[in-house]
PDB file of N, CA and C in Angstrom:
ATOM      1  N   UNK A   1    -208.524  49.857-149.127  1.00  0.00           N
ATOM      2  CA  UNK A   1    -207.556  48.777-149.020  1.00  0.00           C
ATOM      3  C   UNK A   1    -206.154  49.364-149.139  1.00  0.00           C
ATOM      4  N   UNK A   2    -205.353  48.996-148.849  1.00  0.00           N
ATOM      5  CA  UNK A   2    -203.515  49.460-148.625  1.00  0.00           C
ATOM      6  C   UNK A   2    -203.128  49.086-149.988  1.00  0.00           C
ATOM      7  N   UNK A   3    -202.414  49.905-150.189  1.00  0.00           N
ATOM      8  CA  UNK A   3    -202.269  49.782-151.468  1.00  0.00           C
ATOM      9  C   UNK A   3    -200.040  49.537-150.969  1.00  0.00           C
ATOM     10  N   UNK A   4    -199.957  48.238-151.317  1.00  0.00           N
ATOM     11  CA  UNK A   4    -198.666  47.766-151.224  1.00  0.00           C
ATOM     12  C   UNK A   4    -197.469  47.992-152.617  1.00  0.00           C
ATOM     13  N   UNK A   5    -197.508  48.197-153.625  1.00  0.00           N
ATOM     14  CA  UNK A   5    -196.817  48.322-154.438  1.00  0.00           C
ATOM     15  C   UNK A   5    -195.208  48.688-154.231  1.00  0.00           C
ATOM     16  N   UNK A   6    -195.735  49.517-153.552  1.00  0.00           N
ATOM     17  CA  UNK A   6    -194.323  50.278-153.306  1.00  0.00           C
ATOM     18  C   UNK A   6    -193.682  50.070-151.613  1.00  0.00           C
ATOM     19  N   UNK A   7    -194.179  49.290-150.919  1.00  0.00           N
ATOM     20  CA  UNK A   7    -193.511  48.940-149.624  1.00  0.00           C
ATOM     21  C   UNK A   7    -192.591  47.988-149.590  1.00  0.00           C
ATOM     22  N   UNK A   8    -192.160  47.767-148.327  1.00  0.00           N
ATOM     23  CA  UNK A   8    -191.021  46.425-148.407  1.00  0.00           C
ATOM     24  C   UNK A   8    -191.195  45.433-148.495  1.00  0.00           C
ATOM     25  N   UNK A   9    -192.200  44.516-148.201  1.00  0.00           N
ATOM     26  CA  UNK A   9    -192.988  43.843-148.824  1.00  0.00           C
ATOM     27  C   UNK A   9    -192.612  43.316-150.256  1.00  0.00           C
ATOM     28  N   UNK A  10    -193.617  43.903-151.008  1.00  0.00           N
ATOM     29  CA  UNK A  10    -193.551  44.161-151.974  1.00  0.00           C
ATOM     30  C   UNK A  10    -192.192  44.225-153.055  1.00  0.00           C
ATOM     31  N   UNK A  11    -191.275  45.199-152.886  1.00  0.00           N
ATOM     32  CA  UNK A  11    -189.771  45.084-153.345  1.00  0.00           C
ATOM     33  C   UNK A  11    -189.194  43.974-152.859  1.00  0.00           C
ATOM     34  N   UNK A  12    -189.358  43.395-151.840  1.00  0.00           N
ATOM     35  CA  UNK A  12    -188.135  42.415-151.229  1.00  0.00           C
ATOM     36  C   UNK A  12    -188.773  41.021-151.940  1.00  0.00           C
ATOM     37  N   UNK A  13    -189.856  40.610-152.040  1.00  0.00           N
ATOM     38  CA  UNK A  13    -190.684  39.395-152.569  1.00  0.00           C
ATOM     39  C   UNK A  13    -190.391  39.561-154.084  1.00  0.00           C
ATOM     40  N   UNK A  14    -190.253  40.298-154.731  1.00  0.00           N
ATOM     41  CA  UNK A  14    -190.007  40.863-155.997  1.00  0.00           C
ATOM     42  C   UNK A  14    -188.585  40.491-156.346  1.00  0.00           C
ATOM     43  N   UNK A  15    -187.656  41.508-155.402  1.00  0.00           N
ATOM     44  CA  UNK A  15    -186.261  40.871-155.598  1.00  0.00           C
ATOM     45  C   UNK A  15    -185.731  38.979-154.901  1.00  0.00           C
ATOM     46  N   UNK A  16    -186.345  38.762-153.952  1.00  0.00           N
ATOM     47  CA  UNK A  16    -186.690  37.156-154.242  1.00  0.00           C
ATOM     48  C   UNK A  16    -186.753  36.159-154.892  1.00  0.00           C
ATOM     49  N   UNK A  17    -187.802  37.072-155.802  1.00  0.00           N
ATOM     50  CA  UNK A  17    -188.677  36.206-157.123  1.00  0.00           C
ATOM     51  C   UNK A  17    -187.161  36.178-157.873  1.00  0.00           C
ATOM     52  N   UNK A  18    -186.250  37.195-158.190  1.00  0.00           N
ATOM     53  CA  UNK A  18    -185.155  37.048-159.339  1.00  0.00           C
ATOM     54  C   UNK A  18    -183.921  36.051-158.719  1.00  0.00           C
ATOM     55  N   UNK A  19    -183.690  36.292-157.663  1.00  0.00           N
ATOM     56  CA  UNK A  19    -182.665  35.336-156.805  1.00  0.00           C
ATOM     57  C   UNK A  19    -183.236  34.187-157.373  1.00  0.00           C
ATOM     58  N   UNK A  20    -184.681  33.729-157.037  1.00  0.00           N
ATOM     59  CA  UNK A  20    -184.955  32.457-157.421  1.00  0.00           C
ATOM     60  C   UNK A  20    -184.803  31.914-158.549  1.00  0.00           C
ATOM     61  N   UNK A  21    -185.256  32.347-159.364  1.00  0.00           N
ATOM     62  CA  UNK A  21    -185.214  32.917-160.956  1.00  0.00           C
ATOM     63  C   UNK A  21    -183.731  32.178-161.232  1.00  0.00           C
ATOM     64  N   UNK A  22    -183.154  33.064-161.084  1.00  0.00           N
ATOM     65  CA  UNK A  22    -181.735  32.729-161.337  1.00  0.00           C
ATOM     66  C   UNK A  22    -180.653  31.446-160.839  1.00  0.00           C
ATOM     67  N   UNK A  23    -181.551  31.056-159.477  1.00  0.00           N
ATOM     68  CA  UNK A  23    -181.384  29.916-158.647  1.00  0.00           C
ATOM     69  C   UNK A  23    -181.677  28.752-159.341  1.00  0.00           C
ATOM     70  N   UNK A  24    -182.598  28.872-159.748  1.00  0.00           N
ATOM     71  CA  UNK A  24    -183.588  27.633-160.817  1.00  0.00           C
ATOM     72  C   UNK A  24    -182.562  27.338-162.119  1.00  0.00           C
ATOM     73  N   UNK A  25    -182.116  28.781-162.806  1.00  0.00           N
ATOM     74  CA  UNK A  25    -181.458  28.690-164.001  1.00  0.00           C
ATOM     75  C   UNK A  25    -180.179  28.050-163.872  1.00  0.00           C
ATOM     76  N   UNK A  26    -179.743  28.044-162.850  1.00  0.00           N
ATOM     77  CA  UNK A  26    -178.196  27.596-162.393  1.00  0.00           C
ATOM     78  C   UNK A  26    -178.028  26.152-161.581  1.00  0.00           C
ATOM     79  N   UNK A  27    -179.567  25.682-161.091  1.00  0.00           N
ATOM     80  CA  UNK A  27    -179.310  24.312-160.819  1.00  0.00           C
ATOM     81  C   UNK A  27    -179.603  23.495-162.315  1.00  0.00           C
ATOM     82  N   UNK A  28    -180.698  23.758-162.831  1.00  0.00           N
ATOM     83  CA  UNK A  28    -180.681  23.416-164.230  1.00  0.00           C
ATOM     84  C   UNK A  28    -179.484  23.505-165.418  1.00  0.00           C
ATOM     85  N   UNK A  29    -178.991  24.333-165.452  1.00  0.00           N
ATOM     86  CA  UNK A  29    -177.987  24.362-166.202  1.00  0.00           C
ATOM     87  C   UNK A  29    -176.639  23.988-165.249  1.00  0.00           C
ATOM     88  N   UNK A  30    -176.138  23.793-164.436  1.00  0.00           N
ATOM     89  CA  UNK A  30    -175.025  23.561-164.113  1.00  0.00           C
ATOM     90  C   UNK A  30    -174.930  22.402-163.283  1.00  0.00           C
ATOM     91  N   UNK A  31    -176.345  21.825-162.736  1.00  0.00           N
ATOM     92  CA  UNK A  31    -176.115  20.595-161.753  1.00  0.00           C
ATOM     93  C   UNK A  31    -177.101  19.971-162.416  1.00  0.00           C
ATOM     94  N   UNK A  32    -177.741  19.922-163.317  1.00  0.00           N
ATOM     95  CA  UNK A  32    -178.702  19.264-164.128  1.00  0.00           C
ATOM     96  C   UNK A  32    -179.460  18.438-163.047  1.00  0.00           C
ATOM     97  N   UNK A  33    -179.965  19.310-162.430  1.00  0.00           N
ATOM     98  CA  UNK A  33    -181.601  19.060-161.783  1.00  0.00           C
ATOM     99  C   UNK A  33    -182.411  19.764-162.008  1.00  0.00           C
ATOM    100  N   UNK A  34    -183.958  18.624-162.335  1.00  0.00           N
ATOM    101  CA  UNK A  34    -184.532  19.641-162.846  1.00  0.00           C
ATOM    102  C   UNK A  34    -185.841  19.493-161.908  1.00  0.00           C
ATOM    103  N   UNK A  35    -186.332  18.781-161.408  1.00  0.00           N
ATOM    104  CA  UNK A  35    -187.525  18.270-160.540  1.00  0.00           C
ATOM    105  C   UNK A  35    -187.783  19.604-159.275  1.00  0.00           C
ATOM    106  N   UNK A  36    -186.268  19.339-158.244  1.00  0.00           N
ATOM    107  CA  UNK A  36    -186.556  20.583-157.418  1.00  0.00           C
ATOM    108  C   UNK A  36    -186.121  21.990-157.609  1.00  0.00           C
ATOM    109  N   UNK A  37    -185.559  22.218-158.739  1.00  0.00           N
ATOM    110  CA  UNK A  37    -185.636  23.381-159.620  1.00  0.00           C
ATOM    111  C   UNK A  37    -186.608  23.819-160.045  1.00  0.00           C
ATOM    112  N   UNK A  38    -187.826  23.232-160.350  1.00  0.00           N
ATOM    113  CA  UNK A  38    -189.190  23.752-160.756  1.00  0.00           C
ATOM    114  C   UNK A  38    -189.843  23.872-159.697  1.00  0.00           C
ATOM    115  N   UNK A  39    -189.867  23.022-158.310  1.00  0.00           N
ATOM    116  CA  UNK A  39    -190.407  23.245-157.377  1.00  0.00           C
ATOM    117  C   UNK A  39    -189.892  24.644-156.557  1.00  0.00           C
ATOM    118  N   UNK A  40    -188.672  25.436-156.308  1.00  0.00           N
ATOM    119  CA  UNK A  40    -188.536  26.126-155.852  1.00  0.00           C
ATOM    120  C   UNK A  40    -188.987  27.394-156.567  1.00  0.00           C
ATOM    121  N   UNK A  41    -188.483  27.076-157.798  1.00  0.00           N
ATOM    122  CA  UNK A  41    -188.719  28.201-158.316  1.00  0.00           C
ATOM    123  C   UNK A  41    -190.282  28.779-158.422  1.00  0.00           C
ATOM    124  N   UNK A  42    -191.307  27.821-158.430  1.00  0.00           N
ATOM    125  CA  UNK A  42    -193.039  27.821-158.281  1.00  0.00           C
ATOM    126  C   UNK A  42    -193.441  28.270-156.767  1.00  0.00           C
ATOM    127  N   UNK A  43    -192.778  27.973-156.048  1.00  0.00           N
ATOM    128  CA  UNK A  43    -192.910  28.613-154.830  1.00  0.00           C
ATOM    129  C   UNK A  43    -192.029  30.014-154.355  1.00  0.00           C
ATOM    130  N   UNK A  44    -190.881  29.693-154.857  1.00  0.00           N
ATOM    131  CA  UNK A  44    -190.009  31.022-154.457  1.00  0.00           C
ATOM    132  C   UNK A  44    -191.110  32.184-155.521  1.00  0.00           C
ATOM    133  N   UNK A  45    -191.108  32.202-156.488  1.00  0.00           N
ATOM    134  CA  UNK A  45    -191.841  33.702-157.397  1.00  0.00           C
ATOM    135  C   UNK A  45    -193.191  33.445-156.620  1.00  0.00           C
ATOM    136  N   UNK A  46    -194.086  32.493-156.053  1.00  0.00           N
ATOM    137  CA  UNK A  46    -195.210  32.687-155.934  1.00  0.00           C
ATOM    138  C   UNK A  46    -195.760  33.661-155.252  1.00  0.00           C
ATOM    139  N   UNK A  47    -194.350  34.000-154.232  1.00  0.00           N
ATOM    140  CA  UNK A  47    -194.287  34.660-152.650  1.00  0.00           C
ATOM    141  C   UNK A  47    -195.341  36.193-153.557  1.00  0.00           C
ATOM    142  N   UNK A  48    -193.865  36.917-154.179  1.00  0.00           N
ATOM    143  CA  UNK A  48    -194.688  37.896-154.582  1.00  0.00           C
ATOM    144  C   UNK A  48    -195.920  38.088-155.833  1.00  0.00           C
ATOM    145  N   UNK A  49    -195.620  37.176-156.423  1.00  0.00           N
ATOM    146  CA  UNK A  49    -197.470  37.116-156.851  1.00  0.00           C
ATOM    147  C   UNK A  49    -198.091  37.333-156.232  1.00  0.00           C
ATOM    148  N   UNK A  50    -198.115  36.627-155.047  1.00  0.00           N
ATOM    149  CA  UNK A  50    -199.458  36.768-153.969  1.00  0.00           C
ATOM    150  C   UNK A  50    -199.507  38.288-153.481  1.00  0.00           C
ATOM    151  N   UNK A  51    -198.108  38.806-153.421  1.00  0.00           N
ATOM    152  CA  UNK A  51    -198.461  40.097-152.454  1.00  0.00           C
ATOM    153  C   UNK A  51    -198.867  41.069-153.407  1.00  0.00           C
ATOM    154  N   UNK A  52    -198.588  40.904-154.952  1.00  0.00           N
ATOM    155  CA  UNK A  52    -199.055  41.727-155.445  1.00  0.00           C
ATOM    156  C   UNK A  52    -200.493  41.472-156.150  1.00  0.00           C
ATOM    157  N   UNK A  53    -201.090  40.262-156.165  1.00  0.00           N
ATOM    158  CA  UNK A  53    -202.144  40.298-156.615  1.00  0.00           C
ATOM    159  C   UNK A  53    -202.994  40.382-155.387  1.00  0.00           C
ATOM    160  N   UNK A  54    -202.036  40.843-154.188  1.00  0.00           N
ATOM    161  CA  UNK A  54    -203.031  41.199-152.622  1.00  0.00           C
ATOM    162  C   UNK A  54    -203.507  42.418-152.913  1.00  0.00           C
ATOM    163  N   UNK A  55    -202.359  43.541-153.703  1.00  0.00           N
ATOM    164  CA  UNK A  55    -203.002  44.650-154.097  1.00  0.00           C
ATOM    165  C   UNK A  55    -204.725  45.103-154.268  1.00  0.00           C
ATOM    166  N   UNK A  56    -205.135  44.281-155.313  1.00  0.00           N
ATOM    167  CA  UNK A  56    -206.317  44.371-155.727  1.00  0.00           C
ATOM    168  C   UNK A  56    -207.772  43.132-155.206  1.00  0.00           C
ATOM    169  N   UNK A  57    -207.137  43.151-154.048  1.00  0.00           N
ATOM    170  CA  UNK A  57    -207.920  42.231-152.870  1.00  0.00           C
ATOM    171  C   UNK A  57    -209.275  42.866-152.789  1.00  0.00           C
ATOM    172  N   UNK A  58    -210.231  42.106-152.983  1.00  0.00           N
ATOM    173  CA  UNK A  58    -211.831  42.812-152.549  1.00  0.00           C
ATOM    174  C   UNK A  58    -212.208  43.241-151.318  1.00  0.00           C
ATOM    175  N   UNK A  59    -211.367  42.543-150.720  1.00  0.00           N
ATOM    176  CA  UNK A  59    -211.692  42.764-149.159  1.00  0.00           C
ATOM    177  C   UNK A  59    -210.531  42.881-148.025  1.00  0.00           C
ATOM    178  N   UNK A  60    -210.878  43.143-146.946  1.00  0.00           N
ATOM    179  CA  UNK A  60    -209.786  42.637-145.594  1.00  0.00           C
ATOM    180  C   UNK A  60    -209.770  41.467-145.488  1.00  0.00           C
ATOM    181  N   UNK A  61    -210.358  40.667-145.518  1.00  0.00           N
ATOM    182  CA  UNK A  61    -209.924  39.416-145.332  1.00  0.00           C
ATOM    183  C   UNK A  61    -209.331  38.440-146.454  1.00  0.00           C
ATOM    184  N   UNK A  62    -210.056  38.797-148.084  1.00  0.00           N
ATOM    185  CA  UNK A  62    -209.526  38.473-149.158  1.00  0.00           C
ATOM    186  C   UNK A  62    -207.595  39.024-148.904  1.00  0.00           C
ATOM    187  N   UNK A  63    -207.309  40.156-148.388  1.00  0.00           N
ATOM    188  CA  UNK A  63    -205.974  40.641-148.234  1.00  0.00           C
ATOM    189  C   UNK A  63    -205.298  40.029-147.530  1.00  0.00           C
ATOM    190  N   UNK A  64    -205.589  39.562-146.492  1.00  0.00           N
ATOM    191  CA  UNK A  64    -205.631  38.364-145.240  1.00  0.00           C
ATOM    192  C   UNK A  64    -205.445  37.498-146.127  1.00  0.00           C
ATOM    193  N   UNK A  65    -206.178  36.673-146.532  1.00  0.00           N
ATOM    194  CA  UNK A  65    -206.591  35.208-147.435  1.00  0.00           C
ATOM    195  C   UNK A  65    -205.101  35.109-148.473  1.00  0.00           C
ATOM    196  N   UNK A  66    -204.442  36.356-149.332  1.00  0.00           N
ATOM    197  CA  UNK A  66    -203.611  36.015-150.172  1.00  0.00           C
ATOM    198  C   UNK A  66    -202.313  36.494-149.415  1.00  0.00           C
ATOM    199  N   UNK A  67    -201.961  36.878-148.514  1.00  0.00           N
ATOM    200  CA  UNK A  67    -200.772  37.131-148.144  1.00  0.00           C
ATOM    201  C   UNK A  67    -200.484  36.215-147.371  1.00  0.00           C
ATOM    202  N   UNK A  68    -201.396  35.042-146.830  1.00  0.00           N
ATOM    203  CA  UNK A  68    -201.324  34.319-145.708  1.00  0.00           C
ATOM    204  C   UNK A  68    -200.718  32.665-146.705  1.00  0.00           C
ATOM    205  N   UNK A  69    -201.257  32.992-148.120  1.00  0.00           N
ATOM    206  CA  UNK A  69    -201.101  31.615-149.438  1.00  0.00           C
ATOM    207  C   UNK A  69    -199.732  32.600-149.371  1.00  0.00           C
ATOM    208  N   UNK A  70    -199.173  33.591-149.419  1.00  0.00           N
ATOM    209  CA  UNK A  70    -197.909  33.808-149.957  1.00  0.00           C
ATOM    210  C   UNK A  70    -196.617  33.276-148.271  1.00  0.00           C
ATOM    211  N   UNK A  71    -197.468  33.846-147.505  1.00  0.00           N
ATOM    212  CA  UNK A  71    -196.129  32.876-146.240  1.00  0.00           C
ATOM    213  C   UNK A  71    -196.485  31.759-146.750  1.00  0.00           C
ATOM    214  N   UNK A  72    -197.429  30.551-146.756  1.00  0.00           N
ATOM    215  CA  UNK A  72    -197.546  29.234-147.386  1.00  0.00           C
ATOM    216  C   UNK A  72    -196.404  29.143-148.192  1.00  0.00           C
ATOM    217  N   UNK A  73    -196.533  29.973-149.178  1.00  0.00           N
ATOM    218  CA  UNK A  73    -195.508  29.468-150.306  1.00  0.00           C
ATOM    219  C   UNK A  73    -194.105  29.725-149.795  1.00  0.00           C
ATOM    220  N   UNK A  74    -193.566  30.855-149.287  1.00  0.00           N
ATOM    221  CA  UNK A  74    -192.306  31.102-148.547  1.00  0.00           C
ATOM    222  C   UNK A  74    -192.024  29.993-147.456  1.00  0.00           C
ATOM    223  N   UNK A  75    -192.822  29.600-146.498  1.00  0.00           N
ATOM    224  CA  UNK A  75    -192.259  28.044-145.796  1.00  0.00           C
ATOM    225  C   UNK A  75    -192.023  26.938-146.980  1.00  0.00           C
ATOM    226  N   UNK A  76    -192.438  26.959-147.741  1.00  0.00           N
ATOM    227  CA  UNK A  76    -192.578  25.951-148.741  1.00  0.00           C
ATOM    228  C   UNK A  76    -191.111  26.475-149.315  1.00  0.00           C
ATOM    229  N   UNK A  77    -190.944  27.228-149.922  1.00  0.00           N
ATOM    230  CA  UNK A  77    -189.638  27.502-150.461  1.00  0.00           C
ATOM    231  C   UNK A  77    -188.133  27.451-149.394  1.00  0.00           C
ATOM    232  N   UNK A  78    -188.728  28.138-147.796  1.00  0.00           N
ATOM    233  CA  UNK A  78    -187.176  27.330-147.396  1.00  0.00           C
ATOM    234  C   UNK A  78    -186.999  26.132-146.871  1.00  0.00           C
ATOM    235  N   UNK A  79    -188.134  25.682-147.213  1.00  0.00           N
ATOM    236  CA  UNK A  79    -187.850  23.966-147.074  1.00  0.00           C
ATOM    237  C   UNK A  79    -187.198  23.368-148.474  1.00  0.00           C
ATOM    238  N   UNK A  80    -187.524  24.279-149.486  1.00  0.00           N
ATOM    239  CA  UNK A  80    -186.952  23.672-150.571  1.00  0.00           C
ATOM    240  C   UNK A  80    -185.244  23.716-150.851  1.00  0.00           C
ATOM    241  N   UNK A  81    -184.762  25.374-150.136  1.00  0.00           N
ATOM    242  CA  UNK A  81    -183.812  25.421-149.956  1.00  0.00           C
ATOM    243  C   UNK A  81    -182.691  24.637-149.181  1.00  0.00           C
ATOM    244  N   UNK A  82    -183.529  24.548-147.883  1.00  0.00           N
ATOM    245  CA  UNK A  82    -182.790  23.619-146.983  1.00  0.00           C
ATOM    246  C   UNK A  82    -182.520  22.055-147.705  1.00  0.00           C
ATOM    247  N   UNK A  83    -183.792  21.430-148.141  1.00  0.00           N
ATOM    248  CA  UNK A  83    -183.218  20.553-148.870  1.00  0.00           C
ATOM    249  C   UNK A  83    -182.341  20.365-150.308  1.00  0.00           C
ATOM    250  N   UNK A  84    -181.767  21.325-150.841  1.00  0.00           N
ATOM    251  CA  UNK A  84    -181.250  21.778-152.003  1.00  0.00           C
ATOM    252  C   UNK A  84    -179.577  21.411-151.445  1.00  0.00           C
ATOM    253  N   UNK A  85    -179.775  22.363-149.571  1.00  0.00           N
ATOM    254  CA  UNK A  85    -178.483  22.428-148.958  1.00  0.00           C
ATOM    255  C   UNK A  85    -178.003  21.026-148.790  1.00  0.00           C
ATOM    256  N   UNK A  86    -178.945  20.228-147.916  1.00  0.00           N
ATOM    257  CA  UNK A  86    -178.904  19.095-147.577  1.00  0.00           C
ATOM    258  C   UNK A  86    -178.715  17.900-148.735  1.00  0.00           C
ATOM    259  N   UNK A  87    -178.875  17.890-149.674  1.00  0.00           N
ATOM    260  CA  UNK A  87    -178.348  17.316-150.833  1.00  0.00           C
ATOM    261  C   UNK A  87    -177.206  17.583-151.873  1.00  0.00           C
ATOM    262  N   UNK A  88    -176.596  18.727-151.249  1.00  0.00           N
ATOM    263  CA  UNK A  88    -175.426  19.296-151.767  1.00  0.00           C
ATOM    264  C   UNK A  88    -175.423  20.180-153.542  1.00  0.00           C
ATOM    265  N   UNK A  89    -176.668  20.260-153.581  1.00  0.00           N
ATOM    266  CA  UNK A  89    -176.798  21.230-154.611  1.00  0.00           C
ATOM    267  C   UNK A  89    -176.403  22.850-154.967  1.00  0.00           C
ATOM    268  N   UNK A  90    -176.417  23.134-153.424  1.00  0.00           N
ATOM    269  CA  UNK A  90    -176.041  24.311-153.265  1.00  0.00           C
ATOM    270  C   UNK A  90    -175.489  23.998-151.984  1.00  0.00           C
ATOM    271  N   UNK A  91    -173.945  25.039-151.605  1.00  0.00           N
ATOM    272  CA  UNK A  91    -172.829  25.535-151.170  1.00  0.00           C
ATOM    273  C   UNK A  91    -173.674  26.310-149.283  1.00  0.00           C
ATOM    274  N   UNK A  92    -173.014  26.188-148.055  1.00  0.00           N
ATOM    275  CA  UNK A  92    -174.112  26.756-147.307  1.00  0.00           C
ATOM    276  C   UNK A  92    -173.784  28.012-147.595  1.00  0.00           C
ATOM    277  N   UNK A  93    -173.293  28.525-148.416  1.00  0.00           N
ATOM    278  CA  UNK A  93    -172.849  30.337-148.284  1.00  0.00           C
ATOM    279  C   UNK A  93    -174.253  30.941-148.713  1.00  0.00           C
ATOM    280  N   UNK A  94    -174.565  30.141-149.869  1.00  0.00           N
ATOM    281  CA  UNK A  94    -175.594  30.286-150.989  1.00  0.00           C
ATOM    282  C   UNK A  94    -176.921  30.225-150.265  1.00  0.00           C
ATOM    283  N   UNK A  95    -176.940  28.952-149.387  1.00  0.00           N
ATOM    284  CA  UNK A  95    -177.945  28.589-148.859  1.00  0.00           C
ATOM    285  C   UNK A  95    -178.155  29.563-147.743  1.00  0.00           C
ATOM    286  N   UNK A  96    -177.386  29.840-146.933  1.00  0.00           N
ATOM    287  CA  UNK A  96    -178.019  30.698-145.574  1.00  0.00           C
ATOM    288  C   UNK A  96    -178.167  31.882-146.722  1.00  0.00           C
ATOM    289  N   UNK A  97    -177.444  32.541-147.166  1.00  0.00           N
ATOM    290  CA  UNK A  97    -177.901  33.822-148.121  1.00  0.00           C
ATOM    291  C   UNK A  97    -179.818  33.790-148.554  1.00  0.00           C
ATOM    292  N   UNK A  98    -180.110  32.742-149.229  1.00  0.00           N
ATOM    293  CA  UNK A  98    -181.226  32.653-149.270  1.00  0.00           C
ATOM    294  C   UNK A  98    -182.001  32.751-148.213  1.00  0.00           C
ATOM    295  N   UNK A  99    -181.632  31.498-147.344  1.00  0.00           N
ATOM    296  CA  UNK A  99    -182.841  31.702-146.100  1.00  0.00           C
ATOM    297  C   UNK A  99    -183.006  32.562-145.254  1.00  0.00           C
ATOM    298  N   UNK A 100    -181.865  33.811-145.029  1.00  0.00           N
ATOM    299  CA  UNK A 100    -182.015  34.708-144.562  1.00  0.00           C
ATOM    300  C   UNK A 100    -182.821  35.700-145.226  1.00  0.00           C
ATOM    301  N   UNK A 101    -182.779  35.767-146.847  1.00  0.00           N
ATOM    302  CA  UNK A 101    -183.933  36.327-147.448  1.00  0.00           C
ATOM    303  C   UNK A 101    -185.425  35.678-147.406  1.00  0.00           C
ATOM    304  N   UNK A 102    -185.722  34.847-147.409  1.00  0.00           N
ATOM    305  CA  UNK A 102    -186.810  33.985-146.849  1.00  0.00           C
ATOM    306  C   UNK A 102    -187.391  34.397-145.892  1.00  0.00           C
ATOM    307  N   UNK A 103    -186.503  34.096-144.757  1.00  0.00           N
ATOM    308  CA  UNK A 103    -187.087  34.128-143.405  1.00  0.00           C
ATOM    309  C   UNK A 103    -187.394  35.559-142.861  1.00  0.00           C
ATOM    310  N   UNK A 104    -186.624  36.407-143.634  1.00  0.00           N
ATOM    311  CA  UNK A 104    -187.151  38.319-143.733  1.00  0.00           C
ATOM    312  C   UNK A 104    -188.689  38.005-144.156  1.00  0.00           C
ATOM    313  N   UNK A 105    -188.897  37.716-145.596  1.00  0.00           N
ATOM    314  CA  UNK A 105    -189.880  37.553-145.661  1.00  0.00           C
ATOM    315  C   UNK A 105    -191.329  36.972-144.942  1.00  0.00           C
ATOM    316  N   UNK A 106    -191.080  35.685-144.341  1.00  0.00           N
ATOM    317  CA  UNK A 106    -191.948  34.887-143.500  1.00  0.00           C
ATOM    318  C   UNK A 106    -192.299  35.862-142.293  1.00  0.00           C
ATOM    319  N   UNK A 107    -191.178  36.748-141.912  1.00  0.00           N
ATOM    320  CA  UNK A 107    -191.308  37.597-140.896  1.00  0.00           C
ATOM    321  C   UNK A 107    -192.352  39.125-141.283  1.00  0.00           C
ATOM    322  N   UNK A 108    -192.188  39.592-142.384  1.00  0.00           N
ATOM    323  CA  UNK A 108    -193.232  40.154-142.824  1.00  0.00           C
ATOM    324  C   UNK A 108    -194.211  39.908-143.018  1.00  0.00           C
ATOM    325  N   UNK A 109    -194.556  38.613-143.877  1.00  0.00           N
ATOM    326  CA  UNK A 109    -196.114  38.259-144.269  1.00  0.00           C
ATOM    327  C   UNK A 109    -196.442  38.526-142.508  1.00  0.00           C
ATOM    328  N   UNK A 110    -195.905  37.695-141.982  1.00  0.00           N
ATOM    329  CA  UNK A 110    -196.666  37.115-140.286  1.00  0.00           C
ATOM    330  C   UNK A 110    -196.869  38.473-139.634  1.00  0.00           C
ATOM    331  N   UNK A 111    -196.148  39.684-139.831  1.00  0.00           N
ATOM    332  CA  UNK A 111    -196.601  40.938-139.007  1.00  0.00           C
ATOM    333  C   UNK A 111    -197.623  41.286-139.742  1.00  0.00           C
ATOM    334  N   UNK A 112    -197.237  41.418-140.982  1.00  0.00           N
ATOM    335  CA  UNK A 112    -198.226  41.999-141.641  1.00  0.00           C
ATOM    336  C   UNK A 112    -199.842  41.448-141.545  1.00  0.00           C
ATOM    337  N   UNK A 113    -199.426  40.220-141.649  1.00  0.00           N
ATOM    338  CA  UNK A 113    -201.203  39.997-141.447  1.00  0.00           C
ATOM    339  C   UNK A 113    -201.653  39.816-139.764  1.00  0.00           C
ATOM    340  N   UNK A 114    -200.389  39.579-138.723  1.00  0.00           N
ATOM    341  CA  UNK A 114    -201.331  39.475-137.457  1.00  0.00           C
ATOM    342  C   UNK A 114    -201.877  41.377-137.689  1.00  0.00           C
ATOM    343  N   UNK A 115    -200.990  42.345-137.974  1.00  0.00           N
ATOM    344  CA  UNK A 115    -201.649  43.791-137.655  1.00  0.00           C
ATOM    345  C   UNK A 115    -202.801  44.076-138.827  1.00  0.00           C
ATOM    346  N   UNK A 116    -203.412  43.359-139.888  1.00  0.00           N
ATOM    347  CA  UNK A 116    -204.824  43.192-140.264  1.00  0.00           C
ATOM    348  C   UNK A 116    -205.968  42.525-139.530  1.00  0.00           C
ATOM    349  N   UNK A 117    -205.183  41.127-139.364  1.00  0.00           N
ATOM    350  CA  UNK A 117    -205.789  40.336-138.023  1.00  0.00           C
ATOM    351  C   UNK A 117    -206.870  41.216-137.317  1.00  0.00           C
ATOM    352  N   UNK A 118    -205.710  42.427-136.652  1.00  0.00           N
ATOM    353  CA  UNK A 118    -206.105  43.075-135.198  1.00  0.00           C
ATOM    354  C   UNK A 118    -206.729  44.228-135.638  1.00  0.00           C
ATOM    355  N   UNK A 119    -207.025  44.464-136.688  1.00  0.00           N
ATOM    356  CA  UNK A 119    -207.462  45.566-137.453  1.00  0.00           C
ATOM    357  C   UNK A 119    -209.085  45.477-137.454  1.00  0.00           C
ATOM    358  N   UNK A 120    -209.101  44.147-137.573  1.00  0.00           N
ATOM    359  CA  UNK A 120    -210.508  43.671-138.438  1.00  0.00           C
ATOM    360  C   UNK A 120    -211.292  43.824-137.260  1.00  0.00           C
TER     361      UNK A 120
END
């Protein structure tokens, strides 16, 4: 099995997870929302959970199976963003900043697993 730890992947879903992190801490504390603050933030960190608990995947397709729940969770998160934008919680500077990190991501999971896909 591929052992991801150390790819881009991996680092970029990671540094994600803290953007979000910190995203969450700053709508909560400074715009006192707290509803889609927990929702992003459960989906934004989930991204790389998944890729790293893809690490220790039993299988090709189990590897398949959790990187495919981690794009899940990344569409899920820039929908959360977009609506964050769209309700004026966040600034669009803030907002495209994110979804351009996002959508890097969505663009990885999706190569990454069509070239397992084609593997199998």
């Amino acid at each position: 099995m591929t052992k991801i730890s150390d790819s881009v992947l991996n680092i970029k879903s990671y540094a994600f997870a803290i953007r979000i992190v910190k995203l969450s801490q700053y709508l909560y504390k400074e715009k006192s929302e707290f509803i889609i603050s927990k929702q992003v933030l459960r989906s934004g960190t989930a991204i790389g959970a998944m890729v790293r608990e893809s690490e220790f995947s039993q299988s090709t397709s189990d590897f398949i199976h959790k990187l495919s729940i981690a794009l899940k969770e990344a569409n899920e998160t820039d929908y959360w963003i977009s609506l964050l934008f769209d309700t004026e919680y966040i600034d669009k500077k803030l907002s495209n900043s994110l979804q351009i990190d996002c959508k890097e991501l969505i663009a990885l999971l999706v190569s990454s697993i069509k070239t397992l896909k084609s593997k199998k």
